[in-house]
Protein backbone atom coordinates (compact mmCIF):
# COMPACT_ATOMS: atom_id res chain seq x y z
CA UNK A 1 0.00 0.00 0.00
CA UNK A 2 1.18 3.59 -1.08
CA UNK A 3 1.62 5.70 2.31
CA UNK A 4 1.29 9.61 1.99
CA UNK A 5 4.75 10.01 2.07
CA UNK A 6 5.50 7.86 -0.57
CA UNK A 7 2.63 9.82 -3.04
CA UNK A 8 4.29 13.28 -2.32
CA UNK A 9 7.41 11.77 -3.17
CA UNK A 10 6.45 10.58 -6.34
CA UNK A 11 4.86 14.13 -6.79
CA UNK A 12 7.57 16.17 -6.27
CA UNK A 13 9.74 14.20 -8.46
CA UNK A 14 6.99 14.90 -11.04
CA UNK A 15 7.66 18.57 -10.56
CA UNK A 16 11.25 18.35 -10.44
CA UNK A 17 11.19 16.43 -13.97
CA UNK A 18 8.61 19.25 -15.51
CA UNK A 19 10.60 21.93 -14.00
CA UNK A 20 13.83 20.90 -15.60
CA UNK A 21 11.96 20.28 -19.17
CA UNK A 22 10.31 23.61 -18.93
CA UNK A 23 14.02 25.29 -17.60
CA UNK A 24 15.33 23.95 -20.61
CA UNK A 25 12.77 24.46 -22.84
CA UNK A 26 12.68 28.54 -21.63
CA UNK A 27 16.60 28.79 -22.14
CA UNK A 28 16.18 27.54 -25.71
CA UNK A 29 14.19 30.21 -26.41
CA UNK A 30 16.03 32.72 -24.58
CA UNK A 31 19.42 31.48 -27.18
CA UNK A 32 17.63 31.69 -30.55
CA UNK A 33 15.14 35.08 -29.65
CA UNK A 34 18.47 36.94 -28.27
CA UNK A 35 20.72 35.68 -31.23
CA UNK A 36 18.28 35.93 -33.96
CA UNK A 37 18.18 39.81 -32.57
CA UNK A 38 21.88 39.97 -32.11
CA UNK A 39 23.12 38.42 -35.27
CA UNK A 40 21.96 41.11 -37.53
CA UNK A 41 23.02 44.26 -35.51
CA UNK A 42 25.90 42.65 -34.91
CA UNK A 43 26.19 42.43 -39.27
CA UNK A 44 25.33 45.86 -39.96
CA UNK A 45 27.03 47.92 -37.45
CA UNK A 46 30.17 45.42 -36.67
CA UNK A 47 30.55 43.34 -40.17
CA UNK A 48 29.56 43.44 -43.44
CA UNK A 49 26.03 43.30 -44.25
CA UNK A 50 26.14 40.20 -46.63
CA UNK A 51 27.88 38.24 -43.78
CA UNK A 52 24.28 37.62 -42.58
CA UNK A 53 24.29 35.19 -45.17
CA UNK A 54 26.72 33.22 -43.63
CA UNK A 55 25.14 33.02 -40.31
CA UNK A 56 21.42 31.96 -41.99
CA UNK A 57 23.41 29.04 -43.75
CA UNK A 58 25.03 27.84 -40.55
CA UNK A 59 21.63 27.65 -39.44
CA UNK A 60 20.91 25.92 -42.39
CA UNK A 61 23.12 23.04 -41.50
CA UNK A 62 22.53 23.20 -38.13
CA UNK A 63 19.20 22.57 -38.08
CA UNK A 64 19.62 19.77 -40.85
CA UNK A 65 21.98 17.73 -38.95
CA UNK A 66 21.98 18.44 -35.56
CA UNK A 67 18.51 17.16 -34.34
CA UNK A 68 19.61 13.67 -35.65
CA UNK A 69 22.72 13.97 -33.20
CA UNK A 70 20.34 15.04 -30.78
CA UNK A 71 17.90 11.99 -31.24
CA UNK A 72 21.25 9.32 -30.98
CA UNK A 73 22.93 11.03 -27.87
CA UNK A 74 19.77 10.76 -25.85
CA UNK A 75 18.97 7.23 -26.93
CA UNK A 76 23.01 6.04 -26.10
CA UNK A 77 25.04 9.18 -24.22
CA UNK A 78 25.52 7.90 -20.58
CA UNK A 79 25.36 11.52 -19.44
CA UNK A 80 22.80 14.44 -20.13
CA UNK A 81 25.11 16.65 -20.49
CA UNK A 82 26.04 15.97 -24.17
CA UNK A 83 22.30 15.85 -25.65
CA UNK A 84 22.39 19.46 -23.47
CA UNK A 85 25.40 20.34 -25.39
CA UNK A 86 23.64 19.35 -28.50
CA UNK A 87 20.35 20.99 -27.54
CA UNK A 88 22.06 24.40 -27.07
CA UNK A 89 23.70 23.69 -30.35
CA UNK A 90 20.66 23.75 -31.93
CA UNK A 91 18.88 26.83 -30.48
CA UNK A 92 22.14 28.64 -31.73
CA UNK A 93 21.83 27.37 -35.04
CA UNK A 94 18.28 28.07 -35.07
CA UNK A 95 18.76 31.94 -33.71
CA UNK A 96 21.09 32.28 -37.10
CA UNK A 97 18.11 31.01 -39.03
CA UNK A 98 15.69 33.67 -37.56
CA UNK A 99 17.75 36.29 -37.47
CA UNK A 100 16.74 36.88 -41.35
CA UNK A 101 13.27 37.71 -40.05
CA UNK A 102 13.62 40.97 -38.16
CA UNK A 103 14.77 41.59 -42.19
CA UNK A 104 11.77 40.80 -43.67
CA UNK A 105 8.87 41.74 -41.00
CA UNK A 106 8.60 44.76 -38.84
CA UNK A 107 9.34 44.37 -35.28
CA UNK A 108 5.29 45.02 -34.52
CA UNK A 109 4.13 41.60 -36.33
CA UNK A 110 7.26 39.58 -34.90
CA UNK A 111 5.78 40.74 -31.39
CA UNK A 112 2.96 39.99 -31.84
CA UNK A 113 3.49 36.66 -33.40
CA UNK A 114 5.75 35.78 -30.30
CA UNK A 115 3.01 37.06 -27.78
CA UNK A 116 0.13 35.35 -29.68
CA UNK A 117 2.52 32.00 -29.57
CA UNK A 118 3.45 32.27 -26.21
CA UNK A 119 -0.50 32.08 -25.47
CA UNK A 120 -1.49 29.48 -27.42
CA UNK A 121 1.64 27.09 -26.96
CA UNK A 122 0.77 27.81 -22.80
CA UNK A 123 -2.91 26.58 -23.89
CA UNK A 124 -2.20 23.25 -25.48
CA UNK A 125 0.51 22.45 -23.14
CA UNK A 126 -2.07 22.85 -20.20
CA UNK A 127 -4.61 20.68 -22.17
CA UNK A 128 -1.46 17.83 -22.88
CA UNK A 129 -0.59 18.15 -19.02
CA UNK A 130 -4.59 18.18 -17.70
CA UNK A 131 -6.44 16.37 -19.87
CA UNK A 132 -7.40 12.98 -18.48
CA UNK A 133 -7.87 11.65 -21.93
CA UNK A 134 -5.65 9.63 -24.33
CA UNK A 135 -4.19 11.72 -26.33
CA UNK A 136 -1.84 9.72 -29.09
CA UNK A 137 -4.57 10.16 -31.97
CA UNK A 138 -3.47 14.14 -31.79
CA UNK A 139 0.11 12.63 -32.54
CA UNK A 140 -1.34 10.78 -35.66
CA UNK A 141 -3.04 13.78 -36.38
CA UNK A 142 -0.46 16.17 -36.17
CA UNK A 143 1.97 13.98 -38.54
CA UNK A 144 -0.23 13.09 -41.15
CA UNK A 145 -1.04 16.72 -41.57
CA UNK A 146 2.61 18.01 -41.88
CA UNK A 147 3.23 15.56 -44.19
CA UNK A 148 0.59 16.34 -46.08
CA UNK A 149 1.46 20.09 -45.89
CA UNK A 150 5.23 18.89 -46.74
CA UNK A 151 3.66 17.12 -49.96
CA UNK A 152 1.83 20.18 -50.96
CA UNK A 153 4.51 22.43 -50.51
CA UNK A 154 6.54 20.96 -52.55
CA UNK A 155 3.82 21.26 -55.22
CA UNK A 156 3.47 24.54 -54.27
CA UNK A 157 7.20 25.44 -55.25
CA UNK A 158 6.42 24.98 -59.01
CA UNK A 159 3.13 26.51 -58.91
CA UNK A 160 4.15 29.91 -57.01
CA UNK A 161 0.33 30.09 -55.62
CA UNK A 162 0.02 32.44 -53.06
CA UNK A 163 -3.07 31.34 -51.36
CA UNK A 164 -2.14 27.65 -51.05
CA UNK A 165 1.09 28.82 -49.63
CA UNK A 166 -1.63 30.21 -46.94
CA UNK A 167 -3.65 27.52 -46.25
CA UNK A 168 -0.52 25.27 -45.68
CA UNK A 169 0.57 27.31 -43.04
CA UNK A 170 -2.51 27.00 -41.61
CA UNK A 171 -2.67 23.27 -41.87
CA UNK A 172 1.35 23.14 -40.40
CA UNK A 173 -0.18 25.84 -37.34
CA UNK A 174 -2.91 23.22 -36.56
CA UNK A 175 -0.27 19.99 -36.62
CA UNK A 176 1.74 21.17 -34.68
CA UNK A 177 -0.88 23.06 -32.40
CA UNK A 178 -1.87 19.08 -31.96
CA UNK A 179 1.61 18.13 -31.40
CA UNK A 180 2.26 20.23 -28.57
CA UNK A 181 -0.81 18.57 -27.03
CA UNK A 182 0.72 15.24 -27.43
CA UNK A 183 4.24 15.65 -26.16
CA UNK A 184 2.90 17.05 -23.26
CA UNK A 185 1.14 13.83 -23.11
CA UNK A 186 4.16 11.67 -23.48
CA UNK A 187 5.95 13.81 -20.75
CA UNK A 188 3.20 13.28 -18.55
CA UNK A 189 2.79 9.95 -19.11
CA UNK A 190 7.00 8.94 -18.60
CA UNK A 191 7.49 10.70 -15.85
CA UNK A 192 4.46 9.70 -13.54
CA UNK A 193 5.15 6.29 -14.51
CA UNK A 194 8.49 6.84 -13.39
CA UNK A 195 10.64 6.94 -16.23
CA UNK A 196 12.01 10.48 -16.95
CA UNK A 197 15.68 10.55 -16.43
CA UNK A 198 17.82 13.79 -17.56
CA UNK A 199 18.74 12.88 -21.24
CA UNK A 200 14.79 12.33 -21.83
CA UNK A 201 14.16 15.94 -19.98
CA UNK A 202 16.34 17.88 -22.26
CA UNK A 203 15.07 15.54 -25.20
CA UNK A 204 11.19 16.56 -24.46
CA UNK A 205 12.52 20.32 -23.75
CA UNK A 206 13.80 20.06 -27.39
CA UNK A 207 10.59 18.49 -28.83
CA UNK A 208 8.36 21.30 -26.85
CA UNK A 209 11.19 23.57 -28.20
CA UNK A 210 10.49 23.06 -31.93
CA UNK A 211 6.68 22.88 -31.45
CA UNK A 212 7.16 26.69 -30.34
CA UNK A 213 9.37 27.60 -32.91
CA UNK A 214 7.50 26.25 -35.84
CA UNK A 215 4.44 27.69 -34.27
CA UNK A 216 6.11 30.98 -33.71
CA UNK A 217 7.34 31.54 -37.68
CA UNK A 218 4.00 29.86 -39.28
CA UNK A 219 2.28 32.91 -37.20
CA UNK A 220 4.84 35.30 -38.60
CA UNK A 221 3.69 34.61 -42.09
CA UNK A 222 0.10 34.56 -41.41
CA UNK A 223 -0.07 38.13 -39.22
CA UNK A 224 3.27 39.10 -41.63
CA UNK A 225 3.74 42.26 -42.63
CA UNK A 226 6.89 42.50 -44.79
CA UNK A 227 9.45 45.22 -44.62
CA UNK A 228 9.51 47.22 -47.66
């Protein structure tokens, strides 16, 4: 039989493991907003302009190989501190990728983008975390529909429509909108059954990480107002 002491144990582990996936998750953020800020004030007054270039292909190749690295360390580094490594690797890269966008959109619709997906990543993360429900069909859901939007993009590159270009960042919103849901589900699920360890809290950090990011740059486009 469970005693008391033994069921606030198990909850304050809980809230140890969600703190440290949220910590991470928050510093993420904190790397790629401050950089993707930093990077191209730190082109036009220190460097040349056209170095910017530079720093959005780095990102470029970050983000194409490092998640994989990411992925492998967690499954087979013995300590967490290498898929951190990794992780902050990433946010880096990613904070060269953005920095293009304080280009392209004034600073009002990036604000209001990151406000807006602040308030509606908070949202489905509270329905992942509260909802008493199984929640893996929002996984399936969320997948099929960015590939689908991945399959119609790349239709879309030939045909140059504007309006389907639109509607797939709509459908790519809603995914992953779903798939914030269910990793909150899975990192429920692991760690009140007792199975989040460090390398999985900085893995789930990462996966709630590019949920907010991909949310945060489909808004962009859709409340975008380009600079001239």
């Amino acid at each position: 039989m469970e005693t008391n002491n033994e069921i606030y144990s198990t909850d304050s582990r809980n809230e140890v493991s969600f703190a440290k996936v949220f910590g991470w998750l928050f510093l993420g953020i904190a790397i790629s907003g401050s950089l993707s800020y930093l990077v191209p004030l730190l082109c036009v007054t220190v460097l040349n302009p056209s170095s910017l270039i530079g720093f959005i292909i780095a990102g470029v190749f970050i983000q194409l190989i490092v998640p994989f690295i990411i992925s492998f360390k967690t499954m087979f580094a013995q300590k967490a501190s290498k898929v951190a490594f990794w992780y902050v690797v990433d946010a880096i890269g990613m904070g060269f990728l953005l920095s293009s966008i304080w280009l392209a959109y004034d600073t009002t619709t990036i604000m209001l983008a990151l406000l807006t997906s602040a308030g509606v990543f908070g949202v489905m993360a509270l329905y992942g975390l509260l909802s008493k429900r199984n929640l893996n069909h929002l996984g399936t859901f969320g997948i099929m529909f960015l590939f689908g939007a991945i399959v119609v993009s790349l239709f879309n590159f030939f045909i140059g429509s504007a309006a389907v270009d639109y509607f797939v960042s709509i459908a790519v919103l809603a995914a992953v909108l779903a798939l914030v849901a269910f990793d909150m589900f899975r990192i429920k699920s692991i760690a009140y059954a007792g199975l989040m360890n460090d390398n999985l809290g900085v893995y789930f950090a990462f996966m709630l990480y590019t949920d907010f990011i991909n949310i945060f740059i489909r808004l962009v486009v859709l409340l975008g107002n380009r600079n001239q």
